[in-house]
PDB file of N, CA and C in Angstrom:
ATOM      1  N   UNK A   1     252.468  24.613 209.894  1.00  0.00           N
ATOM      2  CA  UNK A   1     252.485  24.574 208.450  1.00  0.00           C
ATOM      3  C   UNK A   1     251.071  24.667 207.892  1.00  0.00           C
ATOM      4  N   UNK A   2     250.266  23.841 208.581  1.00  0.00           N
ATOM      5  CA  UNK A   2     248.935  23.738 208.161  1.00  0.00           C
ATOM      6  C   UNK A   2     248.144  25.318 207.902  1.00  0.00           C
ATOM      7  N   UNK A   3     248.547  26.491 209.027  1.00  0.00           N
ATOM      8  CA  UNK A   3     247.779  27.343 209.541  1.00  0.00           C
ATOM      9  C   UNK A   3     248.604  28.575 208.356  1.00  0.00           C
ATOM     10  N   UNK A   4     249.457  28.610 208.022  1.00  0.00           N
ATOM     11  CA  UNK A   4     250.556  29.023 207.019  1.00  0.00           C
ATOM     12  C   UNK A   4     249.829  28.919 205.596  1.00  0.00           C
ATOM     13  N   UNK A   5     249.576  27.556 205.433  1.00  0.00           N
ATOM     14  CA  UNK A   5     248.728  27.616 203.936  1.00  0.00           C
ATOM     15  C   UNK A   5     247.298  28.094 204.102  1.00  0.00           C
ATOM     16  N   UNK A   6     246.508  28.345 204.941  1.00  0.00           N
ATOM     17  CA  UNK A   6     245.574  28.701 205.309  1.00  0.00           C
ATOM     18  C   UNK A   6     245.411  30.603 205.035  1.00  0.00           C
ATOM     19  N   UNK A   7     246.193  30.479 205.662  1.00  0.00           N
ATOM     20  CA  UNK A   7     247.115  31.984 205.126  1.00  0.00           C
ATOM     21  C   UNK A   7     247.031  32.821 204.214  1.00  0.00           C
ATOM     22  N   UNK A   8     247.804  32.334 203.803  1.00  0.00           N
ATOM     23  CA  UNK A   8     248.138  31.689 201.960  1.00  0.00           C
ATOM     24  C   UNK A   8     246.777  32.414 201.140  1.00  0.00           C
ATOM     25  N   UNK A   9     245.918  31.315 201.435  1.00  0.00           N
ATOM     26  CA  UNK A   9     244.841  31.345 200.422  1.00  0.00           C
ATOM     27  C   UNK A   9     243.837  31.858 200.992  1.00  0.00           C
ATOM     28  N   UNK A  10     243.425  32.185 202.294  1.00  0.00           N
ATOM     29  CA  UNK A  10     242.980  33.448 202.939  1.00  0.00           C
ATOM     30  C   UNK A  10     243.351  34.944 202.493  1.00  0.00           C
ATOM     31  N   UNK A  11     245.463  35.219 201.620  1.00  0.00           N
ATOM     32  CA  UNK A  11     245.394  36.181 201.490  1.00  0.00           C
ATOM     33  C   UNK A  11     245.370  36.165 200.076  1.00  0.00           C
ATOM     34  N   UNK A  12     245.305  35.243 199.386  1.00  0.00           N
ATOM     35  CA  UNK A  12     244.739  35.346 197.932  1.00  0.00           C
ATOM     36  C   UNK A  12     243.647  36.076 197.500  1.00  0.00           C
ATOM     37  N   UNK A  13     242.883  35.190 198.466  1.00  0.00           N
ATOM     38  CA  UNK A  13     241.121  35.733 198.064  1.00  0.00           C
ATOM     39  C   UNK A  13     241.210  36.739 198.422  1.00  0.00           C
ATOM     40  N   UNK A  14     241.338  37.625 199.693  1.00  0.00           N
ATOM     41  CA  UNK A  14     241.415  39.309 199.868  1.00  0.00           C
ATOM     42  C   UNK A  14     242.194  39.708 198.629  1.00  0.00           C
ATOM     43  N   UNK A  15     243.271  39.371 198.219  1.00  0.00           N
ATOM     44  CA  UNK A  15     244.004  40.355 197.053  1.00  0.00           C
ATOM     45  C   UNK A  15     242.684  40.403 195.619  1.00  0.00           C
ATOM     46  N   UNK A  16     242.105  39.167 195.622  1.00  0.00           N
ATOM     47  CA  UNK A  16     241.594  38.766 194.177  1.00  0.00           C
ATOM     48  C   UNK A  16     240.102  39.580 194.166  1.00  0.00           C
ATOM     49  N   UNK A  17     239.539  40.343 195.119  1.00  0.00           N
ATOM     50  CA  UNK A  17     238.688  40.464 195.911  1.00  0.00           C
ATOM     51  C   UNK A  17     238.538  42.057 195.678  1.00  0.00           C
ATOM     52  N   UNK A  18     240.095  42.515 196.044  1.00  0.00           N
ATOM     53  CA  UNK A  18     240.384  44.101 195.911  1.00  0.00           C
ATOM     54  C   UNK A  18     240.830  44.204 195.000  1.00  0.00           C
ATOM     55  N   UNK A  19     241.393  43.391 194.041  1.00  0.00           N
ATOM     56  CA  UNK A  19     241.491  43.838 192.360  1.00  0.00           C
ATOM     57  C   UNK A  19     240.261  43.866 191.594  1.00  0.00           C
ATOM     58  N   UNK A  20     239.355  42.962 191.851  1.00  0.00           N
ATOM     59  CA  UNK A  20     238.197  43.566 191.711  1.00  0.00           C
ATOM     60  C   UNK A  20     237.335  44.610 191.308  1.00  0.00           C
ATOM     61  N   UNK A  21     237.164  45.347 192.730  1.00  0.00           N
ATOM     62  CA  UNK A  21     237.060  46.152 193.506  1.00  0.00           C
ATOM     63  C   UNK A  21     237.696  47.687 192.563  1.00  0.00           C
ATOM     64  N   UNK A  22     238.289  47.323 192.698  1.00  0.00           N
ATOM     65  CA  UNK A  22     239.637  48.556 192.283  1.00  0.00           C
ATOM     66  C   UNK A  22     239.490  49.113 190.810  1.00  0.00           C
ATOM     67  N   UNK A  23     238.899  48.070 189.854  1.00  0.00           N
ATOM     68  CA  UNK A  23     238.865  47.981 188.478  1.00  0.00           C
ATOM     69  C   UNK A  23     237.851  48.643 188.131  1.00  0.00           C
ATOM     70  N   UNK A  24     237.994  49.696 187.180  1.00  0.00           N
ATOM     71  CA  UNK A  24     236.605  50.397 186.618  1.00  0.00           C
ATOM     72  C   UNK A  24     235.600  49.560 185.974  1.00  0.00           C
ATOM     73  N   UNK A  25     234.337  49.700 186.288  1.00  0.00           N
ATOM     74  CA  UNK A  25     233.212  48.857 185.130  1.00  0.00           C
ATOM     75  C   UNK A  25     233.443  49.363 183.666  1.00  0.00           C
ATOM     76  N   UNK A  26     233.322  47.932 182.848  1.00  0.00           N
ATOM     77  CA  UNK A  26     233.501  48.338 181.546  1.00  0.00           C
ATOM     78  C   UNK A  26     232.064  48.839 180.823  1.00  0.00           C
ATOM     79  N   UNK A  27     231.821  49.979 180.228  1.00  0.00           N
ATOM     80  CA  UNK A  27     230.913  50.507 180.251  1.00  0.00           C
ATOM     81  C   UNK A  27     229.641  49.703 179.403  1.00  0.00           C
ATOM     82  N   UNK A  28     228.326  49.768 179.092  1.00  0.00           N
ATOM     83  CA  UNK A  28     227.518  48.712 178.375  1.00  0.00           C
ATOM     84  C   UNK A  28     227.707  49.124 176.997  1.00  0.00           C
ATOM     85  N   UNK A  29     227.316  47.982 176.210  1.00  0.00           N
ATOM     86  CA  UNK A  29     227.636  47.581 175.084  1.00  0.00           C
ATOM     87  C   UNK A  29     226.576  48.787 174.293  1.00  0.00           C
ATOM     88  N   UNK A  30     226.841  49.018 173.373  1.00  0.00           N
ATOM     89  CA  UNK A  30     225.513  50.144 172.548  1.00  0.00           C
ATOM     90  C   UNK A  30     226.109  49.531 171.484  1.00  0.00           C
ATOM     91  N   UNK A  31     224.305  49.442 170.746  1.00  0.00           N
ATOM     92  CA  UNK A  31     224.354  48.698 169.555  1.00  0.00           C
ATOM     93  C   UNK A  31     225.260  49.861 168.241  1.00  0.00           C
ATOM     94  N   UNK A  32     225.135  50.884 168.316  1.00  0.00           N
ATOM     95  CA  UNK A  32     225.619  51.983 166.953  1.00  0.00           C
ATOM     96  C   UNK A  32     226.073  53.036 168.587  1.00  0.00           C
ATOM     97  N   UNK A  33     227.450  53.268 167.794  1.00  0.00           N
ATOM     98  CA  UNK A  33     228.268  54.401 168.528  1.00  0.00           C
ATOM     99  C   UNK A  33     227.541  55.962 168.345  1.00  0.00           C
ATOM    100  N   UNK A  34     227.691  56.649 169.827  1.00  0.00           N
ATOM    101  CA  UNK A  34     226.816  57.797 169.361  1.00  0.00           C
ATOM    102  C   UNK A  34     227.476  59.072 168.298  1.00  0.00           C
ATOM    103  N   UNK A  35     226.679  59.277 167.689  1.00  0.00           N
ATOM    104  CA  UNK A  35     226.693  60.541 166.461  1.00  0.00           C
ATOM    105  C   UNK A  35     227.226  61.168 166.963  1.00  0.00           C
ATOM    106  N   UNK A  36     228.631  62.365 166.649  1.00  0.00           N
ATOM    107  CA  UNK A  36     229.253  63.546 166.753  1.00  0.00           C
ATOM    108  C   UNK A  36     228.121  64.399 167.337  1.00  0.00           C
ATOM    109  N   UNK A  37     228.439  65.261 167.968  1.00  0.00           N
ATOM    110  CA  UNK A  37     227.005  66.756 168.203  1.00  0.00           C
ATOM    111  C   UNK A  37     227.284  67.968 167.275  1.00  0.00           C
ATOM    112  N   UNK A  38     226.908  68.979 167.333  1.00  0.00           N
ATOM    113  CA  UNK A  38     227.032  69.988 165.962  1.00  0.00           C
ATOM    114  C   UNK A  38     227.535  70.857 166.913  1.00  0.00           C
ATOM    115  N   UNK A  39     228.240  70.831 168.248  1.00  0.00           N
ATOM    116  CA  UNK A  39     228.831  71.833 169.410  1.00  0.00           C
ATOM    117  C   UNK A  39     230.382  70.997 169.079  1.00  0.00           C
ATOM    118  N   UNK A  40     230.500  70.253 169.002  1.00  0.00           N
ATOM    119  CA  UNK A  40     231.875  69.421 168.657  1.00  0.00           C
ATOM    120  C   UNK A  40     232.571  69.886 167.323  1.00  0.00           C
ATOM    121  N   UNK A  41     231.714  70.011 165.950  1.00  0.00           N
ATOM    122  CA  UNK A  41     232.426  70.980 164.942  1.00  0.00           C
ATOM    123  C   UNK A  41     232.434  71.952 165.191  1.00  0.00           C
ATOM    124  N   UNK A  42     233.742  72.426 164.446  1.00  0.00           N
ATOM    125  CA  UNK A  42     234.495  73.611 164.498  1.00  0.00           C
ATOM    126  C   UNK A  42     233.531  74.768 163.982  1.00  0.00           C
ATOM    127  N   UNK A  43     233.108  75.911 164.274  1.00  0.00           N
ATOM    128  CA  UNK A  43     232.687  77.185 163.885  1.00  0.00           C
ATOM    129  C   UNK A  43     233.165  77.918 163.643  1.00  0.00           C
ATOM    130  N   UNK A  44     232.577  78.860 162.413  1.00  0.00           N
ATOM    131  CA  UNK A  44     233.318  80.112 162.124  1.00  0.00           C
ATOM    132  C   UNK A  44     233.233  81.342 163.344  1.00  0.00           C
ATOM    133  N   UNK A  45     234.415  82.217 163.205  1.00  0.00           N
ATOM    134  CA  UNK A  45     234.819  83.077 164.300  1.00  0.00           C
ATOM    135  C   UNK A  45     234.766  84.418 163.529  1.00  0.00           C
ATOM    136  N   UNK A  46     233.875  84.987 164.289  1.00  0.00           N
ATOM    137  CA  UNK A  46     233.167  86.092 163.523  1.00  0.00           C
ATOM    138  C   UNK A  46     233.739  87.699 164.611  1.00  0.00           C
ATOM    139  N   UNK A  47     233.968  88.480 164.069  1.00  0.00           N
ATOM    140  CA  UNK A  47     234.790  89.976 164.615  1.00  0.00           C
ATOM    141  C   UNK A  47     233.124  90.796 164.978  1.00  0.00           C
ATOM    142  N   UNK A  48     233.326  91.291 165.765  1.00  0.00           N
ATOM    143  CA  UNK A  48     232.290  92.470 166.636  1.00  0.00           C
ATOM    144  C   UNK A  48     232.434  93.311 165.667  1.00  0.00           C
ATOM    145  N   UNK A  49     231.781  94.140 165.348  1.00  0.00           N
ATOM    146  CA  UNK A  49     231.723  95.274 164.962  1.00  0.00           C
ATOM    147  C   UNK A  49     232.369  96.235 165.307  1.00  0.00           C
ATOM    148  N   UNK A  50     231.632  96.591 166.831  1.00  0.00           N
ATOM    149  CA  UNK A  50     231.945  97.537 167.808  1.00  0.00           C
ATOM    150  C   UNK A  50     233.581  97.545 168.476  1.00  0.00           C
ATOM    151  N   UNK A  51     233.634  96.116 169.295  1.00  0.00           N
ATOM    152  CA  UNK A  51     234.737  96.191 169.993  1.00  0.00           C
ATOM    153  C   UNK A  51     235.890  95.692 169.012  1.00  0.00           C
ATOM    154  N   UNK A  52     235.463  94.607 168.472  1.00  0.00           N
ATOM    155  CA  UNK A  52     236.600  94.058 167.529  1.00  0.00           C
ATOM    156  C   UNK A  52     236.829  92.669 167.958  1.00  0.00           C
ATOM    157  N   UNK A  53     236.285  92.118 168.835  1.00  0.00           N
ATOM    158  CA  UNK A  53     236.854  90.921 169.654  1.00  0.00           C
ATOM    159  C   UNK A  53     235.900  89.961 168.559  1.00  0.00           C
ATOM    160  N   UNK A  54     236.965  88.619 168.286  1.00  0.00           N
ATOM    161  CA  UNK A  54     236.304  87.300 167.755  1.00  0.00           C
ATOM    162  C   UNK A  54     235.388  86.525 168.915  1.00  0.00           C
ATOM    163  N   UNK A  55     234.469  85.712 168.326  1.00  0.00           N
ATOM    164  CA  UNK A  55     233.496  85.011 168.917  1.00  0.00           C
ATOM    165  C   UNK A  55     232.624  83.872 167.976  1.00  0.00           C
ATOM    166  N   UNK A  56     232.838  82.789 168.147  1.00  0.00           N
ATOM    167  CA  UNK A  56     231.398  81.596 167.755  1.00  0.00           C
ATOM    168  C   UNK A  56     230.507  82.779 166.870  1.00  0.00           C
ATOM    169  N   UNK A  57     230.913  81.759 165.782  1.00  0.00           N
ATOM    170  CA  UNK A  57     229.104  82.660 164.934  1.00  0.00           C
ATOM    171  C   UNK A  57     228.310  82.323 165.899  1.00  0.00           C
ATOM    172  N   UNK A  58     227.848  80.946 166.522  1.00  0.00           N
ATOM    173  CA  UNK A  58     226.482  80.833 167.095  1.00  0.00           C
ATOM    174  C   UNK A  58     225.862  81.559 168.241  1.00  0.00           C
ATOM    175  N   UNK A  59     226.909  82.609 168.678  1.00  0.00           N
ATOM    176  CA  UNK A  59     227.136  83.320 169.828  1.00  0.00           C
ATOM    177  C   UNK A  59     227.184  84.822 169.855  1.00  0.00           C
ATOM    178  N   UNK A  60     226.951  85.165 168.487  1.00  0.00           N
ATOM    179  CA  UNK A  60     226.795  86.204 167.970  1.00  0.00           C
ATOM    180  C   UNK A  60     226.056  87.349 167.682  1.00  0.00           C
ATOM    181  N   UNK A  61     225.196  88.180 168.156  1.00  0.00           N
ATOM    182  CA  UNK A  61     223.944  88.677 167.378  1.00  0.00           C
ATOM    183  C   UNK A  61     224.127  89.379 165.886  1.00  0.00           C
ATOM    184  N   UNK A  62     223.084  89.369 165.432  1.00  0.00           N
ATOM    185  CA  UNK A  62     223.148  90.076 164.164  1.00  0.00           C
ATOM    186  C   UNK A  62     222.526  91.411 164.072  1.00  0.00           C
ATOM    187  N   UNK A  63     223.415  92.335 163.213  1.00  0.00           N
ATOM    188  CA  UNK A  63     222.559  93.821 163.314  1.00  0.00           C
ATOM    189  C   UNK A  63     222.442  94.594 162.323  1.00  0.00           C
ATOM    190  N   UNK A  64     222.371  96.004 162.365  1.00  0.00           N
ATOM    191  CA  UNK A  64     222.485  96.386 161.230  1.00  0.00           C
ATOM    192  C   UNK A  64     223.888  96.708 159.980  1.00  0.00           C
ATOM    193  N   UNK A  65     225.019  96.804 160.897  1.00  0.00           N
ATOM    194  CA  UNK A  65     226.186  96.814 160.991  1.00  0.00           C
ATOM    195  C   UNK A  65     227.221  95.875 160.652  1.00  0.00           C
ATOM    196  N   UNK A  66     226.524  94.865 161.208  1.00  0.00           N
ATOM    197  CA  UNK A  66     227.633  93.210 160.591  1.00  0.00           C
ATOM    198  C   UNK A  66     226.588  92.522 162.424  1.00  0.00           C
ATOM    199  N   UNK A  67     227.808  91.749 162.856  1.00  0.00           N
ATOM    200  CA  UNK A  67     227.650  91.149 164.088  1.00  0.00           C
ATOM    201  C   UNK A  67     228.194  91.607 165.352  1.00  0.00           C
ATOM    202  N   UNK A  68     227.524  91.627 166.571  1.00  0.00           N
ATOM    203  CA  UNK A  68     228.183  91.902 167.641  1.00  0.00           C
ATOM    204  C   UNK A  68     228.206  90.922 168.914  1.00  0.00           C
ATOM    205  N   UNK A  69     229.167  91.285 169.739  1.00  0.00           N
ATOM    206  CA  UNK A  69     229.386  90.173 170.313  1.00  0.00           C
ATOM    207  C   UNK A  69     228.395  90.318 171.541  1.00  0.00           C
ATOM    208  N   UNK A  70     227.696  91.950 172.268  1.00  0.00           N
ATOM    209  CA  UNK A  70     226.176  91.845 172.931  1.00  0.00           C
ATOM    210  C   UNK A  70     225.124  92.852 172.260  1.00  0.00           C
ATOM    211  N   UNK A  71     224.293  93.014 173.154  1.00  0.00           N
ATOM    212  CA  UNK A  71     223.112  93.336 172.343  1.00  0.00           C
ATOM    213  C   UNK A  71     223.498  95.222 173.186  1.00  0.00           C
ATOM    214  N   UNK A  72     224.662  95.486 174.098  1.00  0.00           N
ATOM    215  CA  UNK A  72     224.929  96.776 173.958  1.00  0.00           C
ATOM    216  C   UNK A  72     225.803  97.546 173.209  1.00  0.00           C
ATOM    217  N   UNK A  73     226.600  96.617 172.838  1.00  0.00           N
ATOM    218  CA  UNK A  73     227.633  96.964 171.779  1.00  0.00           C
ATOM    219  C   UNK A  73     226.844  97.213 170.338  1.00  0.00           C
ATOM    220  N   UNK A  74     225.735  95.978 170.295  1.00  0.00           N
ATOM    221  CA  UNK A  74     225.176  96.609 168.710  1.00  0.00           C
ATOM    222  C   UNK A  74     224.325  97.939 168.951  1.00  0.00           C
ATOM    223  N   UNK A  75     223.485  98.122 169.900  1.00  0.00           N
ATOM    224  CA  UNK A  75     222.868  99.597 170.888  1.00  0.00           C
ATOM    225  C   UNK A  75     223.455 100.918 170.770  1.00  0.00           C
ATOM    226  N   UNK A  76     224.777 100.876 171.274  1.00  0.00           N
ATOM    227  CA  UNK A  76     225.933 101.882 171.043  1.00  0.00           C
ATOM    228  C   UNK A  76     226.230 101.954 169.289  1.00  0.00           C
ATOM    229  N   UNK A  77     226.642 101.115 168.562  1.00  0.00           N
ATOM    230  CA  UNK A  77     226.937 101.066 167.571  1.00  0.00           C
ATOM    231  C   UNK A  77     225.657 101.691 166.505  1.00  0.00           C
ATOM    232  N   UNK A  78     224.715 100.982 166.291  1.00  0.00           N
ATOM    233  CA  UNK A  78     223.658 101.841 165.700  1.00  0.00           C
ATOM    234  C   UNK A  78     223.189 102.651 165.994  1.00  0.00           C
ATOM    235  N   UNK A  79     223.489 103.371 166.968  1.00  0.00           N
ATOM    236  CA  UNK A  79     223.048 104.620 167.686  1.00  0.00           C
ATOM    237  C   UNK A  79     223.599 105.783 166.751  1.00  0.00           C
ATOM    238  N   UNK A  80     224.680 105.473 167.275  1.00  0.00           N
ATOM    239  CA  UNK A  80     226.279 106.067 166.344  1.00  0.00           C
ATOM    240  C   UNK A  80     226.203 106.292 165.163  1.00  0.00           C
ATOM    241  N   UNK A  81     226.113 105.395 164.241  1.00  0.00           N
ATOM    242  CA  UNK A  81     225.987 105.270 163.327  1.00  0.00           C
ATOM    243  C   UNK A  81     224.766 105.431 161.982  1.00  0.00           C
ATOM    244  N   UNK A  82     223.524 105.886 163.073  1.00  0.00           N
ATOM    245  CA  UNK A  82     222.217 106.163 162.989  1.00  0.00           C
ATOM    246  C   UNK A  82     222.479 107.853 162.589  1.00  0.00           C
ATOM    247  N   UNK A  83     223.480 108.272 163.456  1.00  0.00           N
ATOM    248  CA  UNK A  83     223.559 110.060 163.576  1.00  0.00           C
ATOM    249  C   UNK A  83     224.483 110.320 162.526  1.00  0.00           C
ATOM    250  N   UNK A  84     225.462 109.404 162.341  1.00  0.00           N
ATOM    251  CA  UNK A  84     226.675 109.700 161.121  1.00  0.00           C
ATOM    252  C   UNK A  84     226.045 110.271 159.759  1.00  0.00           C
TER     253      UNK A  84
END
């Protein structure tokens, strides 16, 4: 009986031990929550010129034409449009 409760509370402490263990750290305290980023708001979606495909204004180049989505598409395009 003796070796039984021994047991016992031998397998307590292993359980109490690996719950622990097991539990994610709660992360540290920060005095002011961090600020939104300006990649998290939504952007306007701007059309190629050339191909037609939407894209991130911020991702965009600018040309003579409107915007394109690379710098060969605006190449081709003012080329083109240079001779028209």
């Amino acid at each position: 009986m003796k070796y039984l409760l021994w047991l016992a509370v031998l397998a307590l402490i292993i359980f109490i031990i690996g719950v622990k263990r097991g539990r994610p750290r709660e992360p540290e305290v920060r005095s002011k929550p961090p600020s939104p980023k300006a990649a998290d708001a939504p952007q306007a979606m701007l059309r190629c010129a050339e191909c037609g495909m939407h894209l991130p204004a911020d991702e965009s180049l600018p040309g003579k034409g409107g915007v394109f989505c690379s710098a060969g598409h605006r190449n081709s395009f003012e080329a083109r449009e240079g001779r028209g």
